[in-house]
C-alpha atoms as a PDB file:
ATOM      1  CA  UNK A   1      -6.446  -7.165 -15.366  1.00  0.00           C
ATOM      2  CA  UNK A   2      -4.011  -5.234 -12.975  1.00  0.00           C
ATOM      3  CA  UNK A   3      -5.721  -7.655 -10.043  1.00  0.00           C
ATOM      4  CA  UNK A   4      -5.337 -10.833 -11.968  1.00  0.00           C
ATOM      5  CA  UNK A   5      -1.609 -10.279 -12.160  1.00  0.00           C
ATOM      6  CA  UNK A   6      -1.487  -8.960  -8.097  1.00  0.00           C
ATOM      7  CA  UNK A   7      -3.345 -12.780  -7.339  1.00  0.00           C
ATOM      8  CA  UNK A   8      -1.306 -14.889  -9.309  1.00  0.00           C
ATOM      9  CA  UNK A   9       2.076 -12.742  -8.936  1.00  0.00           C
ATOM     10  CA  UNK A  10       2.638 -11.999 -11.927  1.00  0.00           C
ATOM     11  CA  UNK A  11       4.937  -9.145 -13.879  1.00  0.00           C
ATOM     12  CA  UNK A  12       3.039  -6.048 -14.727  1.00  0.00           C
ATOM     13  CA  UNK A  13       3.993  -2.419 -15.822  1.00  0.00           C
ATOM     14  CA  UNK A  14       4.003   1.015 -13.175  1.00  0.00           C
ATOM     15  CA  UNK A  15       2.195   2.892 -15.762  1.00  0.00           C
ATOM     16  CA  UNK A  16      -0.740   0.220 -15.496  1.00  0.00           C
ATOM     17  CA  UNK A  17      -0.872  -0.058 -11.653  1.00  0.00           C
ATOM     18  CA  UNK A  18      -1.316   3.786 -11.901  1.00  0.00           C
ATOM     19  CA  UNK A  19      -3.918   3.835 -14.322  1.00  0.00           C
ATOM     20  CA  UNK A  20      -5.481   1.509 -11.970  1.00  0.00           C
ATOM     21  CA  UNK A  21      -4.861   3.665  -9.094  1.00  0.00           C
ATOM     22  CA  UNK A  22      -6.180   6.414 -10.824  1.00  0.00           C
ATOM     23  CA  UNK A  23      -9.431   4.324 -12.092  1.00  0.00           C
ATOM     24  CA  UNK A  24     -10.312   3.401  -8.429  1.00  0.00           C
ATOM     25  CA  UNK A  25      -7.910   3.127  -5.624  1.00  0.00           C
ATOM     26  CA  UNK A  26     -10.061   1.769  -3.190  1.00  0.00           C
ATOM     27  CA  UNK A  27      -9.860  -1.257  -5.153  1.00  0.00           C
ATOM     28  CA  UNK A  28      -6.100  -1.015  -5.930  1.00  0.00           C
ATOM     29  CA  UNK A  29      -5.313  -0.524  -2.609  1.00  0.00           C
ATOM     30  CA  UNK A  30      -6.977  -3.554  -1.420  1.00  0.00           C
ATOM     31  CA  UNK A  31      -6.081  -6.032  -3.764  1.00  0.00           C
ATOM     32  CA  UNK A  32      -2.035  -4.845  -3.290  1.00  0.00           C
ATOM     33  CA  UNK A  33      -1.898  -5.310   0.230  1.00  0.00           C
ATOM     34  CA  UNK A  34      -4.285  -8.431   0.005  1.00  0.00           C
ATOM     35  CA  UNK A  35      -1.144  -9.457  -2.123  1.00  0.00           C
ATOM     36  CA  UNK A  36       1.442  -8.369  -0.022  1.00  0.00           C
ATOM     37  CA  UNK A  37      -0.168  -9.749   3.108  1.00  0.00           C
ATOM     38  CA  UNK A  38      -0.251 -13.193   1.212  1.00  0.00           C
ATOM     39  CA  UNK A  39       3.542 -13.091   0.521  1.00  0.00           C
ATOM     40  CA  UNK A  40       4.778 -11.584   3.944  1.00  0.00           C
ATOM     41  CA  UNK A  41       2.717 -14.643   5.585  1.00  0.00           C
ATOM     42  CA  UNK A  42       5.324 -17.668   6.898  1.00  0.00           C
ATOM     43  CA  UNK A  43       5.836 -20.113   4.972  1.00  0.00           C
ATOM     44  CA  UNK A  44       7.108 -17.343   2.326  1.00  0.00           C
ATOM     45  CA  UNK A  45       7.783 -18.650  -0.805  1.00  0.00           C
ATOM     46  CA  UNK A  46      10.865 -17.625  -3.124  1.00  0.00           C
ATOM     47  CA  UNK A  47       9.054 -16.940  -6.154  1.00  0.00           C
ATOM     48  CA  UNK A  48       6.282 -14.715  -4.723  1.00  0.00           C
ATOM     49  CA  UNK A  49       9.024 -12.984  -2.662  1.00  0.00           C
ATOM     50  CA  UNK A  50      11.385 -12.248  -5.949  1.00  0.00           C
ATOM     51  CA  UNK A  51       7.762 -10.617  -7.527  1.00  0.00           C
ATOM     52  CA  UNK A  52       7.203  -8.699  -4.810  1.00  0.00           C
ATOM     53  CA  UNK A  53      10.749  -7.004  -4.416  1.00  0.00           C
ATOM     54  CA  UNK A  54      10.855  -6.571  -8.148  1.00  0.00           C
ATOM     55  CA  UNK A  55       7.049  -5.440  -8.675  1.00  0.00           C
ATOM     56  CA  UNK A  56       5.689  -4.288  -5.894  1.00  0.00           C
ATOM     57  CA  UNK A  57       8.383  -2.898  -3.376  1.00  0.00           C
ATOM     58  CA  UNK A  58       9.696  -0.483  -5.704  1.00  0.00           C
ATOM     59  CA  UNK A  59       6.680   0.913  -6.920  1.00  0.00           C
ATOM     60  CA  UNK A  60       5.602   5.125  -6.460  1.00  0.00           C
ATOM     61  CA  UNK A  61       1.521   3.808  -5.362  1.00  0.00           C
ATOM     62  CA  UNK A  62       3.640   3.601  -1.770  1.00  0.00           C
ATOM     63  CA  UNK A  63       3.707   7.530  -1.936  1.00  0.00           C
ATOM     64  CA  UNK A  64      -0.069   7.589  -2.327  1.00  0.00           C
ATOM     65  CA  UNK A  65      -2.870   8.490   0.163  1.00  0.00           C
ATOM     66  CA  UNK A  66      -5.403   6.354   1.028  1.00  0.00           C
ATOM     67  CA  UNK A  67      -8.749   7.578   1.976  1.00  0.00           C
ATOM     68  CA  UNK A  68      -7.909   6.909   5.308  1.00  0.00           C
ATOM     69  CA  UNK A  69      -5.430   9.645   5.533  1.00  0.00           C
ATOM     70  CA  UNK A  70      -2.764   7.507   5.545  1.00  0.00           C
ATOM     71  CA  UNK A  71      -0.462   6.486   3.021  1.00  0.00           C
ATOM     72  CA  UNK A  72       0.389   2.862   1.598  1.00  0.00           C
ATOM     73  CA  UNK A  73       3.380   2.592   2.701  1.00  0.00           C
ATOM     74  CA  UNK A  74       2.343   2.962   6.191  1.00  0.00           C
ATOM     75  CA  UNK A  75      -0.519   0.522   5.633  1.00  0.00           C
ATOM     76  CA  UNK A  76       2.499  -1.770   4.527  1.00  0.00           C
ATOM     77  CA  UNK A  77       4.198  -1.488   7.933  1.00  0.00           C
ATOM     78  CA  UNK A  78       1.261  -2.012   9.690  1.00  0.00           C
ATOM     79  CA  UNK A  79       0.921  -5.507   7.940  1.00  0.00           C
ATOM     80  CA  UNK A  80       4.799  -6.247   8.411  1.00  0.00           C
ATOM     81  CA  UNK A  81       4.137  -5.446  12.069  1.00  0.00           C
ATOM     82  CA  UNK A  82       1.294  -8.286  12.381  1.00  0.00           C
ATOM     83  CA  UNK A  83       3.042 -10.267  10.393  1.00  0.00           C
ATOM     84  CA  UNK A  84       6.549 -10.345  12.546  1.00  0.00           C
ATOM     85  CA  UNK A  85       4.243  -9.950  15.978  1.00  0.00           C
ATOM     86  CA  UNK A  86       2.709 -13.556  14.866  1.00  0.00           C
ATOM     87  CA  UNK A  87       6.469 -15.097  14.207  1.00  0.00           C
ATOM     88  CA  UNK A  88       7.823 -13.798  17.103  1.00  0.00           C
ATOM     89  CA  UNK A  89       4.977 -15.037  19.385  1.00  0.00           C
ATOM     90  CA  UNK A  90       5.206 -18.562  17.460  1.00  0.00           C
ATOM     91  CA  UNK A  91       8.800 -18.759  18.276  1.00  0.00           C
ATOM     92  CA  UNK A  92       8.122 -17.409  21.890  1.00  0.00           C
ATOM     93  CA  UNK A  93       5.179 -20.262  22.194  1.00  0.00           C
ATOM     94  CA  UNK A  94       8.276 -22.644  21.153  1.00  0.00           C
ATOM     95  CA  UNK A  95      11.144 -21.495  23.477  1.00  0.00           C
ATOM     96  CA  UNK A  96       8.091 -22.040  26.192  1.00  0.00           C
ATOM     97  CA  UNK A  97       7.626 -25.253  25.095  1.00  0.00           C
ATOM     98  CA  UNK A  98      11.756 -26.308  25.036  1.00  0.00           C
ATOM     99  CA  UNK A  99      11.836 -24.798  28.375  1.00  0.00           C
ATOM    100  CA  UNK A 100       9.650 -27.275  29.795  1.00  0.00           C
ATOM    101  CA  UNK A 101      11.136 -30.611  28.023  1.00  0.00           C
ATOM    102  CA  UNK A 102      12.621 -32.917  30.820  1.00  0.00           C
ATOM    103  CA  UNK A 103      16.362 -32.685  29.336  1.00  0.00           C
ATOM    104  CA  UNK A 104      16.098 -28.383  29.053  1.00  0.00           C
ATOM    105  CA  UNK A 105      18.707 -28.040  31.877  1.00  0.00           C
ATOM    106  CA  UNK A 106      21.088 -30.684  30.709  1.00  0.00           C
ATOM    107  CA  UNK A 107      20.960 -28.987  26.967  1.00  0.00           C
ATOM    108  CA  UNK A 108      21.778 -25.392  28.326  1.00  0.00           C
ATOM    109  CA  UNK A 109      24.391 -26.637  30.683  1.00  0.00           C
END
């Protein structure tokens, strides 16, 4: 149930992503940043955006360990990290491209 509502973006309760958390967070773990990696990814829409600032951003399973050692909120940064690394090297790819048009000089001049 707590899944469904991370893969359709819906509204859930804290109390039941920690009973989820508590039930198996191997699971939990990978269907919220499954989620979050789905939102963060251009084009980004509104809706799934709003859900994830109200649901998801402010939530305590951040705080918690993985088995990894790590906690989720650094396996959050590490997805914002890939995810800003590919729009930066898109734009970079495009500024490339502009650069090479035949009217580049006459545009910055």
């Amino acid at each position: 149930r707590m899944q469904a509502s991370f893969e359709t973006f819906s509204p859930f309760l804290e109390r039941t992503l920690l009973v989820a958390w508590n039930a198996d967070n191997g699971k939990c773990k990978d269907f919220v940043l499954k989620a979050c990696k789905k939102v963060l990814t251009a084009p980004i829409k509104k809706a799934e955006y709003e859900w994830f600032n109200s649901y998801v951003l402010p939530s305590s399973v951040w705080l918690f360990e993985t088995k990894k050692n790590r906690y989720m909120f650094e396996e959050l940064f590490e997805i914002v990290q890939r995810q800003s690394a590919d729009i930066v090297n898109n734009m970079d790819s495009v500024f490339v491209h502009l650069e090479k048009h035949t009217k580049w000089s006459e545009l910055m001049a």
